[in-house]
C-alpha atoms as a PDB file:
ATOM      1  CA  UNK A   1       0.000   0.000   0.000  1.00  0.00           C
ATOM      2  CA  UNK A   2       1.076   3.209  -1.132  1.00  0.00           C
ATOM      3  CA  UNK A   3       1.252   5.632   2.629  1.00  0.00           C
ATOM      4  CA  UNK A   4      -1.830   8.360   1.933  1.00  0.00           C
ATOM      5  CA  UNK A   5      -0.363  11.718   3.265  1.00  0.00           C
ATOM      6  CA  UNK A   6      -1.294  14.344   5.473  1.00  0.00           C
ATOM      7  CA  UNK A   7      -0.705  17.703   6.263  1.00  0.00           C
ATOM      8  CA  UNK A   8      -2.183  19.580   9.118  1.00  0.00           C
ATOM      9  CA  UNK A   9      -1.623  23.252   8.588  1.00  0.00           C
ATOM     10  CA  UNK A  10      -2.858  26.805   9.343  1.00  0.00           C
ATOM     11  CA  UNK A  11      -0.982  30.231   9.068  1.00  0.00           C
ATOM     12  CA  UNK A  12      -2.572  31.146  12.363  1.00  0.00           C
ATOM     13  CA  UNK A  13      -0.803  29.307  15.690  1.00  0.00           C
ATOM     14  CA  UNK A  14      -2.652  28.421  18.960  1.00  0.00           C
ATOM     15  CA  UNK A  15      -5.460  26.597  16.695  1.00  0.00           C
ATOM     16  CA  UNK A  16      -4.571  22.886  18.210  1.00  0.00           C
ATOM     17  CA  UNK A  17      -2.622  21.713  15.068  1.00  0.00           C
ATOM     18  CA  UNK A  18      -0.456  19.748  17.184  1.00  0.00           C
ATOM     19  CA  UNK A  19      -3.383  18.150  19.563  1.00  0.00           C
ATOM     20  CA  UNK A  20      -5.434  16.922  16.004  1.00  0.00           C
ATOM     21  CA  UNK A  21      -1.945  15.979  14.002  1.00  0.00           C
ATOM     22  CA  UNK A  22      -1.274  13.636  16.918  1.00  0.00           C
ATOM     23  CA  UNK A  23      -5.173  12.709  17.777  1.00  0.00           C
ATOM     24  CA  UNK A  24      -5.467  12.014  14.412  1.00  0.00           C
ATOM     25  CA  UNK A  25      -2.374   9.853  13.743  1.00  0.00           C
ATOM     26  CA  UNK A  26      -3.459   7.936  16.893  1.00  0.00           C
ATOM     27  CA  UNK A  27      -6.592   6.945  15.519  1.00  0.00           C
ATOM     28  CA  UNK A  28      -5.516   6.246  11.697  1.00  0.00           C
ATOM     29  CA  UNK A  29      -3.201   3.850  14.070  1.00  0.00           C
ATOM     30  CA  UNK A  30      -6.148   2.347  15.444  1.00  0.00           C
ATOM     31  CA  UNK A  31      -8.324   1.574  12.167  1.00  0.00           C
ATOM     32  CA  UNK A  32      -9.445  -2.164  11.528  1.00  0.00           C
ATOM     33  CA  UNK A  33      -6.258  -4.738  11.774  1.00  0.00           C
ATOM     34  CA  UNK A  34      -3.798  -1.781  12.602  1.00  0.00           C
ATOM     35  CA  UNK A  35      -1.997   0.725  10.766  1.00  0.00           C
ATOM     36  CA  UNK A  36       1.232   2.313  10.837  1.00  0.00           C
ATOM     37  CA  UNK A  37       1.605   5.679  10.874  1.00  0.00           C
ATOM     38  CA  UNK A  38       4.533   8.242  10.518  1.00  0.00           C
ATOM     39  CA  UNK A  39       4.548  11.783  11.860  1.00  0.00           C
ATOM     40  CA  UNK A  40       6.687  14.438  10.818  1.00  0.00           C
ATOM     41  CA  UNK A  41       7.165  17.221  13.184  1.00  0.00           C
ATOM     42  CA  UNK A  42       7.583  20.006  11.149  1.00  0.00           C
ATOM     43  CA  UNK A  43       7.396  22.431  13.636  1.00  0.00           C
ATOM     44  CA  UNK A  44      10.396  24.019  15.818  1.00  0.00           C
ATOM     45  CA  UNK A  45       8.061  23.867  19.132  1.00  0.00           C
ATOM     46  CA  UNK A  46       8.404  20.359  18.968  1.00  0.00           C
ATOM     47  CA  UNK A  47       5.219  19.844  20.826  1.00  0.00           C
ATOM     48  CA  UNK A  48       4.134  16.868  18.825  1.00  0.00           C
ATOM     49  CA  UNK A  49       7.428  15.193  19.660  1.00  0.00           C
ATOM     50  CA  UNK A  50       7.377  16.129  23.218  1.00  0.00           C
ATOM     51  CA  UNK A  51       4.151  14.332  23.187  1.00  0.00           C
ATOM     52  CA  UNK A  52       5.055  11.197  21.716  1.00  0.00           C
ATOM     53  CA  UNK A  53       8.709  10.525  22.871  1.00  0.00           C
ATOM     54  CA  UNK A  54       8.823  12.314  26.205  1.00  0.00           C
ATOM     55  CA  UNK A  55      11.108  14.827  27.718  1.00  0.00           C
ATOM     56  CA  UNK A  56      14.515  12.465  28.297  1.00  0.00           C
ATOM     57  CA  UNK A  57      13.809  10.397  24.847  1.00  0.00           C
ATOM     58  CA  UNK A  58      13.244  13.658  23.142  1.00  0.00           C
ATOM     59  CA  UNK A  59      16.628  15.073  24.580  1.00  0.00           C
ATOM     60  CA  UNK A  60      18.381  12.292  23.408  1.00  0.00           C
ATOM     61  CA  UNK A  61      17.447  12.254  20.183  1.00  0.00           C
ATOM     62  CA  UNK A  62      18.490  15.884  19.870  1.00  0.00           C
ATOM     63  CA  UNK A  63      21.187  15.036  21.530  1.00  0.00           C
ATOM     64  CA  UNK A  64      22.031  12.422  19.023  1.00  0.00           C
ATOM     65  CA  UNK A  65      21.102  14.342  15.778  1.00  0.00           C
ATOM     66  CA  UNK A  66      18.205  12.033  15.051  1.00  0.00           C
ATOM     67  CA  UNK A  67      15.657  14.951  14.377  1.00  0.00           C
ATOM     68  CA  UNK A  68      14.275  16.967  11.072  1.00  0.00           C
ATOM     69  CA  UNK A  69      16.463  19.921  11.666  1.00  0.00           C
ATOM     70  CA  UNK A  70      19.904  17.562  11.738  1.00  0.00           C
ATOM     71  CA  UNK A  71      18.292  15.788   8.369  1.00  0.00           C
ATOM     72  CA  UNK A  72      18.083  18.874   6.932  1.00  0.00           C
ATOM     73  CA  UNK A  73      21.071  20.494   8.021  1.00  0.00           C
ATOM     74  CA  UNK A  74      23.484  17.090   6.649  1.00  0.00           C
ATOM     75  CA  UNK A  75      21.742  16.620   3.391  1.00  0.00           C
ATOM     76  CA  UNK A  76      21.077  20.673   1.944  1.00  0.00           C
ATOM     77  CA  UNK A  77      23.571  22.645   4.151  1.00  0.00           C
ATOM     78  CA  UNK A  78      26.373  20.168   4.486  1.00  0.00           C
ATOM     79  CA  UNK A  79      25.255  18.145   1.605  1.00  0.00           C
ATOM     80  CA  UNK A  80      26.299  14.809   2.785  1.00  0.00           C
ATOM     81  CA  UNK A  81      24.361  11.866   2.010  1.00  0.00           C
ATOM     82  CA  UNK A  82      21.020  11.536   4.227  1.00  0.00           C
ATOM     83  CA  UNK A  83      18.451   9.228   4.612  1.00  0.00           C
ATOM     84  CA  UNK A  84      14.957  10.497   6.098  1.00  0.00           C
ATOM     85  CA  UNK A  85      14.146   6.838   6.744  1.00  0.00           C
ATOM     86  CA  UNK A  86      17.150   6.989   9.256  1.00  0.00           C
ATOM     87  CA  UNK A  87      15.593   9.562  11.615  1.00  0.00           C
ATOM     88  CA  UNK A  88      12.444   7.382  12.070  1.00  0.00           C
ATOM     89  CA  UNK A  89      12.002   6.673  16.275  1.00  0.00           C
ATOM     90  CA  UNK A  90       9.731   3.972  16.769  1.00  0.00           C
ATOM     91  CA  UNK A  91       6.422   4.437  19.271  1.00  0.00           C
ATOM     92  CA  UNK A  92       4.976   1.823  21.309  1.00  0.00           C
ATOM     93  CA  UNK A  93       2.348   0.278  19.886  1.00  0.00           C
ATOM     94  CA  UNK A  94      -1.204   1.453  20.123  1.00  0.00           C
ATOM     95  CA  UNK A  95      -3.529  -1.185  20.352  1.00  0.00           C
ATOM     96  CA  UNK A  96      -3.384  -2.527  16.863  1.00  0.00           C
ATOM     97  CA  UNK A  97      -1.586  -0.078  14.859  1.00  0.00           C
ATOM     98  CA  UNK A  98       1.573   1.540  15.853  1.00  0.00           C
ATOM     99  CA  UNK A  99       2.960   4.837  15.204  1.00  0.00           C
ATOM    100  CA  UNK A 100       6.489   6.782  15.130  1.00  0.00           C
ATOM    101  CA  UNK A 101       7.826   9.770  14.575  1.00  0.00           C
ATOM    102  CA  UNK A 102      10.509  11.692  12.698  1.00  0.00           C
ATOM    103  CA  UNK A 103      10.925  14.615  15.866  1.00  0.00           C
ATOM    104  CA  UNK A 104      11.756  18.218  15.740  1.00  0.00           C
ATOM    105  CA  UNK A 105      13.746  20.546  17.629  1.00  0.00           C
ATOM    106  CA  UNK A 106      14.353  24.432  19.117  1.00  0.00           C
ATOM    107  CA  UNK A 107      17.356  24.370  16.409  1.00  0.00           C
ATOM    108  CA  UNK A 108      15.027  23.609  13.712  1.00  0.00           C
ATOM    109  CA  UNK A 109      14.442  27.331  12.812  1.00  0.00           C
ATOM    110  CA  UNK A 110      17.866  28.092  12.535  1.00  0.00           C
ATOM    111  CA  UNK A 111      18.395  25.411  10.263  1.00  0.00           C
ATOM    112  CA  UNK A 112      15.625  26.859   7.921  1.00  0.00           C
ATOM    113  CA  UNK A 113      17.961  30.054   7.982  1.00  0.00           C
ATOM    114  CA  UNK A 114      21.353  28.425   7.518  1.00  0.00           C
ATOM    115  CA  UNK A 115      19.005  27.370   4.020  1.00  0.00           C
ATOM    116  CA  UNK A 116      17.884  30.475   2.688  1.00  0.00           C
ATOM    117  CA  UNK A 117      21.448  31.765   3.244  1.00  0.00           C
ATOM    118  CA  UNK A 118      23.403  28.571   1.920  1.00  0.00           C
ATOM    119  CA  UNK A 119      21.092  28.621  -1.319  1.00  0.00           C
ATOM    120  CA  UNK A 120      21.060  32.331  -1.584  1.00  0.00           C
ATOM    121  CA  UNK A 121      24.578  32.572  -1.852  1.00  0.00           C
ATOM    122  CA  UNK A 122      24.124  30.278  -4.888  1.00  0.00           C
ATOM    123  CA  UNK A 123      22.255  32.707  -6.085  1.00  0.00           C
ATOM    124  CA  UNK A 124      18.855  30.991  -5.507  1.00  0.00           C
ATOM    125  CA  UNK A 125      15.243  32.827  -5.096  1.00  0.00           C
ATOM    126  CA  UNK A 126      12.905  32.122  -2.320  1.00  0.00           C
ATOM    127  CA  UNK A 127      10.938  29.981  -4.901  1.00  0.00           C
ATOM    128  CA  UNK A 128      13.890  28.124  -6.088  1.00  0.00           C
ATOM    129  CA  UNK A 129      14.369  27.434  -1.998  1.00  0.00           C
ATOM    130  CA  UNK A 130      11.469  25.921  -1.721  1.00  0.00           C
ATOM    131  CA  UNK A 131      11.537  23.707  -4.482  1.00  0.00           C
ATOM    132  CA  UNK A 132      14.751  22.246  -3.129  1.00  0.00           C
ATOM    133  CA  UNK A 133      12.851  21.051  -0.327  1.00  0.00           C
ATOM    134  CA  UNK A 134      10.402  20.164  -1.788  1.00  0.00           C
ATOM    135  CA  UNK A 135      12.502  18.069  -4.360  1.00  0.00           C
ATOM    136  CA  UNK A 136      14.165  16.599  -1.133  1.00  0.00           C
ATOM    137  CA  UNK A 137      11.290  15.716   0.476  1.00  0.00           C
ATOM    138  CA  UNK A 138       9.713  13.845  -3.023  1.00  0.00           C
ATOM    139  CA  UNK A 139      12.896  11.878  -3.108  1.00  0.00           C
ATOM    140  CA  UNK A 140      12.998  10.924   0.522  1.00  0.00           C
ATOM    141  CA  UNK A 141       9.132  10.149   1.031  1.00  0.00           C
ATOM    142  CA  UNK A 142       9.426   7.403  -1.451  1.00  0.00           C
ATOM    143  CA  UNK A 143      10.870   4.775   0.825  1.00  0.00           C
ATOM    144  CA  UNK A 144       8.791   5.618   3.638  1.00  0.00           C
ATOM    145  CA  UNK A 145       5.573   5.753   1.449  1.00  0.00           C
ATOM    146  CA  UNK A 146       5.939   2.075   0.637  1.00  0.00           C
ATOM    147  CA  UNK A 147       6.492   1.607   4.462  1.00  0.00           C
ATOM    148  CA  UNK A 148       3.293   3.440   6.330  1.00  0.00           C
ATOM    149  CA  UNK A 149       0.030   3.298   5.503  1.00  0.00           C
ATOM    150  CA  UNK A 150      -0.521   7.050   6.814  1.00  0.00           C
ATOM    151  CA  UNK A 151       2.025   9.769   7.034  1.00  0.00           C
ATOM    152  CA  UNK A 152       1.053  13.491   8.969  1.00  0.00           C
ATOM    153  CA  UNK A 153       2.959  16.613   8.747  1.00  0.00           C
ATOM    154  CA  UNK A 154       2.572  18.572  11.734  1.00  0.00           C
ATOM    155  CA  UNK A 155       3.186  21.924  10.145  1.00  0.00           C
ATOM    156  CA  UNK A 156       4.373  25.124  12.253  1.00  0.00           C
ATOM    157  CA  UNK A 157       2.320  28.203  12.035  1.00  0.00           C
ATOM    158  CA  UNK A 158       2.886  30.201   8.976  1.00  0.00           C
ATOM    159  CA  UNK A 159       3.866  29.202   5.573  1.00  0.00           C
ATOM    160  CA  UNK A 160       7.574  28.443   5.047  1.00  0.00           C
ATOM    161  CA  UNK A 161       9.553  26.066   2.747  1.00  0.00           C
ATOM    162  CA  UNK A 162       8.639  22.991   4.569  1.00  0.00           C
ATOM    163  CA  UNK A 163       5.363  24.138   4.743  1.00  0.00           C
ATOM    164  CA  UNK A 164       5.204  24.719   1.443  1.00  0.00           C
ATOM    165  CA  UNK A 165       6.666  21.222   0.695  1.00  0.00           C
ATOM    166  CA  UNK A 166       4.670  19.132   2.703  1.00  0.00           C
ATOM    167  CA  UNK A 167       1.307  20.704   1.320  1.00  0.00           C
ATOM    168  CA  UNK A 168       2.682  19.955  -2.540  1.00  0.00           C
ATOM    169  CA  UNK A 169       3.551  16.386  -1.560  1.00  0.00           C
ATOM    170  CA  UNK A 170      -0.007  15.994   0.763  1.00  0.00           C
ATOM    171  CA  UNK A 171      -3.321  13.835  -0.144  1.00  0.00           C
ATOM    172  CA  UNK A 172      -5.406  15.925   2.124  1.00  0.00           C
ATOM    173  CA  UNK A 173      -4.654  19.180   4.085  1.00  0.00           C
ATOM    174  CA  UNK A 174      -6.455  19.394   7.292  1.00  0.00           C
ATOM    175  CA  UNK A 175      -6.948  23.220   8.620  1.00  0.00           C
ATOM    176  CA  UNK A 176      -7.588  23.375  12.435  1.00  0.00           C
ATOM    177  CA  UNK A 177      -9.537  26.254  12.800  1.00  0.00           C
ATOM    178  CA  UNK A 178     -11.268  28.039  15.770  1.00  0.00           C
ATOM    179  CA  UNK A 179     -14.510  29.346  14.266  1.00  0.00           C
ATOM    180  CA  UNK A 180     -14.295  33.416  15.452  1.00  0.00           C
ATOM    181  CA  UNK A 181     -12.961  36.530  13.698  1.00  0.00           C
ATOM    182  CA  UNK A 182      -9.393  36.698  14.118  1.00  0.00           C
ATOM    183  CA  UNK A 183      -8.856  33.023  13.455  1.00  0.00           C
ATOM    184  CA  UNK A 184     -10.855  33.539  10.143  1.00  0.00           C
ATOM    185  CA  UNK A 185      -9.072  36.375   9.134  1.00  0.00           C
ATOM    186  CA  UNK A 186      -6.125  34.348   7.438  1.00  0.00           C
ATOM    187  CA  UNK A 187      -8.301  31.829   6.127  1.00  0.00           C
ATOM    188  CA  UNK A 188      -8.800  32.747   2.733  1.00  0.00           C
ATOM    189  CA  UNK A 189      -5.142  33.439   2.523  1.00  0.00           C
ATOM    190  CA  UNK A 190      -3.696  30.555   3.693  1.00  0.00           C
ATOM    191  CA  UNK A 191      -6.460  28.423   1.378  1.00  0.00           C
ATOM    192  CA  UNK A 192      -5.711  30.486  -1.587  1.00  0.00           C
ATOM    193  CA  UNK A 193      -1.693  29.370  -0.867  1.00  0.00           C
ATOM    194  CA  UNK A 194      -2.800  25.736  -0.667  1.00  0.00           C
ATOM    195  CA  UNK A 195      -4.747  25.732  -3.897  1.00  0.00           C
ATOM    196  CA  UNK A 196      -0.726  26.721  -5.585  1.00  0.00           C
ATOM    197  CA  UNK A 197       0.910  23.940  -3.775  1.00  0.00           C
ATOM    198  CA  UNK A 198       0.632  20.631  -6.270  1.00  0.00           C
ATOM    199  CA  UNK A 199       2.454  18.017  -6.602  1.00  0.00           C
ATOM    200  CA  UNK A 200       4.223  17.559  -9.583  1.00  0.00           C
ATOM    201  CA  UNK A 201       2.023  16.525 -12.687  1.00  0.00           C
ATOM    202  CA  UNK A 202      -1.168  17.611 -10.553  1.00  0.00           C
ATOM    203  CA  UNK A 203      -3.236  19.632 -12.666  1.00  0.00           C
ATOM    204  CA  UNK A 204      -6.445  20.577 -10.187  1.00  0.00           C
ATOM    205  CA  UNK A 205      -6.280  22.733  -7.298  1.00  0.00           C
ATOM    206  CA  UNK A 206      -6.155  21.637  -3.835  1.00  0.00           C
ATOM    207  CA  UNK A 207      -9.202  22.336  -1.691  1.00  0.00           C
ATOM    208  CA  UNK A 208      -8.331  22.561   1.548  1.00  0.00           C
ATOM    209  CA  UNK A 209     -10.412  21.246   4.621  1.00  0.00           C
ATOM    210  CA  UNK A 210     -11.047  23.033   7.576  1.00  0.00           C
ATOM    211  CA  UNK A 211     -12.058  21.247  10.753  1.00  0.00           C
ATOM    212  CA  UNK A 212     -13.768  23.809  13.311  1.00  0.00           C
ATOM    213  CA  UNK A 213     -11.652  23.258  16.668  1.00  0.00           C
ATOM    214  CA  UNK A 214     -11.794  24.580  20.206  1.00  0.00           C
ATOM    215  CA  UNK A 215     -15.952  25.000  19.297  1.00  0.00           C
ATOM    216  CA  UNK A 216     -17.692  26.980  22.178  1.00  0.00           C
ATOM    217  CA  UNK A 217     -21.523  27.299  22.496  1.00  0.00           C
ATOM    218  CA  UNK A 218     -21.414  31.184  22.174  1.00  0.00           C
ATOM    219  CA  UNK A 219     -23.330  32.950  20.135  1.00  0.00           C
ATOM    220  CA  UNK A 220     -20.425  34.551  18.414  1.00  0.00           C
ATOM    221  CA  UNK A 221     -18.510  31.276  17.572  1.00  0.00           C
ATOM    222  CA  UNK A 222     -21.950  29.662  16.653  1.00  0.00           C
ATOM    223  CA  UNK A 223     -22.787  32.243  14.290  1.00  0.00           C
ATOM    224  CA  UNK A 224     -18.708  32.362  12.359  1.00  0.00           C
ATOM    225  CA  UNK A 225     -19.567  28.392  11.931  1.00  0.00           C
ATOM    226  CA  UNK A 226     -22.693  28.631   9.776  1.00  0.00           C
ATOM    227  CA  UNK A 227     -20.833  31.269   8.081  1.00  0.00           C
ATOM    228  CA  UNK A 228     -18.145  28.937   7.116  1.00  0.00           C
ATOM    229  CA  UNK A 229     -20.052  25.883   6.153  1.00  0.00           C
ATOM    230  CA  UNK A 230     -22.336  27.819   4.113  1.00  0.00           C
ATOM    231  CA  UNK A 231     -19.181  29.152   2.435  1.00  0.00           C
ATOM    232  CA  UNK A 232     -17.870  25.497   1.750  1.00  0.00           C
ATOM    233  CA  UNK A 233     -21.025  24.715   0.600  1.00  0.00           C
ATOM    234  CA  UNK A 234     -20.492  27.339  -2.631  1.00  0.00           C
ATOM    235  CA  UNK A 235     -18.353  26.400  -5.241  1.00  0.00           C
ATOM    236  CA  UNK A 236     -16.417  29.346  -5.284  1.00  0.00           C
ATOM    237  CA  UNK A 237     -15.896  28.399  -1.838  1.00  0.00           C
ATOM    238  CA  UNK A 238     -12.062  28.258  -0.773  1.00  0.00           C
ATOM    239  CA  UNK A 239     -12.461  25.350   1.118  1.00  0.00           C
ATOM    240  CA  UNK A 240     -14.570  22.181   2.357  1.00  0.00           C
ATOM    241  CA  UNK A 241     -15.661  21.232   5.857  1.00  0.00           C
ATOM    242  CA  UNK A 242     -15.881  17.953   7.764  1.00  0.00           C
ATOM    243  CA  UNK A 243     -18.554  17.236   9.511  1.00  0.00           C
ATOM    244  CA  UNK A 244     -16.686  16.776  13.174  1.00  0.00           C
ATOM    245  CA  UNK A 245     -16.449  19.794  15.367  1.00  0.00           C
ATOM    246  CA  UNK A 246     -13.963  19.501  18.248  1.00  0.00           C
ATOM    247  CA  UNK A 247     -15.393  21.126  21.584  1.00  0.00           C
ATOM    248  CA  UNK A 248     -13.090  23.685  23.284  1.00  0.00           C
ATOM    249  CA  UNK A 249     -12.810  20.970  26.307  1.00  0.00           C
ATOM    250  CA  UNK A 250      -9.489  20.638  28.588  1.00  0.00           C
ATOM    251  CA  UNK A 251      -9.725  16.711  28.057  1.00  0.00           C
ATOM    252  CA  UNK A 252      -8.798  16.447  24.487  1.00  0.00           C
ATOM    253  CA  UNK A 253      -5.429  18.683  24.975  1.00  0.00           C
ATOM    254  CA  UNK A 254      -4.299  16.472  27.765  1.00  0.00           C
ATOM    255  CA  UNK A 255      -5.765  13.145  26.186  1.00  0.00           C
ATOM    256  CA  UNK A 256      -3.473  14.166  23.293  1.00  0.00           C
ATOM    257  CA  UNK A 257      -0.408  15.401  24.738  1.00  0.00           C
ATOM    258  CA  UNK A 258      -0.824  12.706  27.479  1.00  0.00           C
ATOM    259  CA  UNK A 259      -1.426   9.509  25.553  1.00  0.00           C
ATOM    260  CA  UNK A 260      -4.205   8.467  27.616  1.00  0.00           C
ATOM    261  CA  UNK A 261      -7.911   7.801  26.673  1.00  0.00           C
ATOM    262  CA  UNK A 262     -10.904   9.981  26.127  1.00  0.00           C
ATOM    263  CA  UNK A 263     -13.636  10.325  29.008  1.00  0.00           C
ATOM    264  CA  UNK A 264     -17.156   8.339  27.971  1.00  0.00           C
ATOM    265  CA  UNK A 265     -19.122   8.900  25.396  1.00  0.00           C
ATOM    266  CA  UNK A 266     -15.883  10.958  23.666  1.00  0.00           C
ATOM    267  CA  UNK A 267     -13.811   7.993  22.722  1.00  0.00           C
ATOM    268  CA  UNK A 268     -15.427   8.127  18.768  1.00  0.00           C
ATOM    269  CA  UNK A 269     -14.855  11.844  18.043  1.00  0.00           C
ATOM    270  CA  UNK A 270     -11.169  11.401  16.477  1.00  0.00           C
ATOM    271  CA  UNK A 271     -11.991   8.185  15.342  1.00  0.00           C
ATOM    272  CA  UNK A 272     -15.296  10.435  13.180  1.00  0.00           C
ATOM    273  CA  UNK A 273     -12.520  12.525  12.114  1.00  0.00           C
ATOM    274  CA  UNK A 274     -10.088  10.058  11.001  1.00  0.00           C
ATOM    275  CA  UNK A 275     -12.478   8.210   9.118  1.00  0.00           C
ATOM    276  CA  UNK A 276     -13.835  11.759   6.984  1.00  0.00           C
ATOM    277  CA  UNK A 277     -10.032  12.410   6.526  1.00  0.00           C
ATOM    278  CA  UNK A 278      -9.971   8.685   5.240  1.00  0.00           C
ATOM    279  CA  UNK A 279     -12.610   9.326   2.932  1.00  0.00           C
ATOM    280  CA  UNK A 280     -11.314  12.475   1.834  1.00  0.00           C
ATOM    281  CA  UNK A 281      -8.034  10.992   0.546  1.00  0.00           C
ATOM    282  CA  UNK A 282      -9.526   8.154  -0.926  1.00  0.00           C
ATOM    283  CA  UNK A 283     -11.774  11.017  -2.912  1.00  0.00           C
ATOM    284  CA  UNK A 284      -8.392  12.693  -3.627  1.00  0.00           C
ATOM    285  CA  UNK A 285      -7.185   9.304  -5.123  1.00  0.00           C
ATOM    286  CA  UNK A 286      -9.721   9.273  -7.996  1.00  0.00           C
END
């Protein structure tokens, strides 16, 4: 089986891309006989990671230069030979699936600069950056797309070169998004940069999909929410919607960043979620 990927992105931060990247993988995990599931922490907060591996295996590994930000460092900046495949740490298994993680660190965001400036100097454009990751990342994902069944990019806020790359390389992009006026305010943006990011030989536009997170029962919020599904209803609509809204609770943080297990009557709201994603990149597919 060919890995289906996915990116979960937003321009805005404090949206809980990190809590439904790593609810989500968790769940994908979980489907029918077990899945395996890769996420890349693409994000210099390295909350995801801290999640999944812990404070002292997390330290090691940066310790060890077994993170994104060493991978990228050795195979653009250095330009040694690199294999993504070799900065793959192993989870314990959940129930039937398992999943693992290629983790992220603090120095991550000074690697992206020691980029720009390395490629600069060669007289590369910002475009001509990204495409070099891109290109990277393309060449790299092969061997671990014939590995997992389901890969996530945990993206950090804003759009930069990794961004950018793992939206081009992504089956569906997943938009975390808290349904009131500032968090809206970028939306359009950010879908209108996701609709330019195809992979190579993709001729129709992306269509983003927003999932309404950290939903509260105001008035306000309630109102933004019809606003936005009747927007992905349109055509002309930047994005589409999935059905799922996430409730602004305190469980779901710590259920994610804890490992532990939803409270009664929850346990089938990521598992919703996972399955629309599931059917969105199956749609993709076609």
């Amino acid at each position: 089986m060919t890995a289906k990927i996915i990116s979960v992105s937003n321009m805005k931060g404090g949206v809980g891309k990190t809590t439904i990247a790593v609810s989500l993988a968790r769940e994908l995990a979980r489907r029918g006989d077990g899945a395996k599931v890769l996420i890349v922490d693409l994000d210099a907060q390295a909350n995801a990671s801290f999640w999944l591996c812990g404070d002292e295996a997390l330290t090691s590994l940066i310790e060890r230069g077994k993170t994104i930000d060493a991978f990228l460092e050795d195979a653009i900046v250095f330009e040694r030979q690199a294999a993504l495949k070799d900065y793959v740490h192993a989870l314990p298994n959940i129930e039937r699936g398992a999943v693992s993680v290629i983790p992220s660190s603090p120095e991550l965001r000074i690697v992206e600069r020691e980029m720009i400036v390395f490629l600069s100097r060669r007289r590369r454009n910002l475009l001509e950056v990204e495409r070099v990751v891109s290109d990277l990342f393309d060449e790299q994902m092969t061997h671990l797309m014939s590995v997992y069944d389901f890969i996530v990019f945990d993206s950090a806020p804003g759009i930069s070169a990794l961004t950018e790359a793992a939206l081009r390389s992504s089956d569906v992009i997943v938009v975390p998004t808290v349904p009131d006026f500032i968090s809206n305010l970028g939306l359009e943006a950010f879908c209108k940069t996701v609709c330019w990011s195809r992979k190579k030989g993709e001729q129709e536009k992306k269509r983003p999909w927003v999932v309404a997170n950290m939903v509260k029962n105001s008035p306000h919020q309630q109102m933004m929410l019809r606003e936005m599904r009747a927007e992905a209803e349109t055509p002309e609509g930047g994005f589409s919607m999935f059905k799922v809204e996430i409730p602004n609770e305190l469980w779901i943080e710590e259920t994610a960043s804890a490992g532990g297990s939803a409270p009664d009557g929850q346990s089938n709201l990521f598992a919703s979620l996972a399955e629309e994603v599931l059917q969105a990149a199956q749609a993709s597919a076609r």
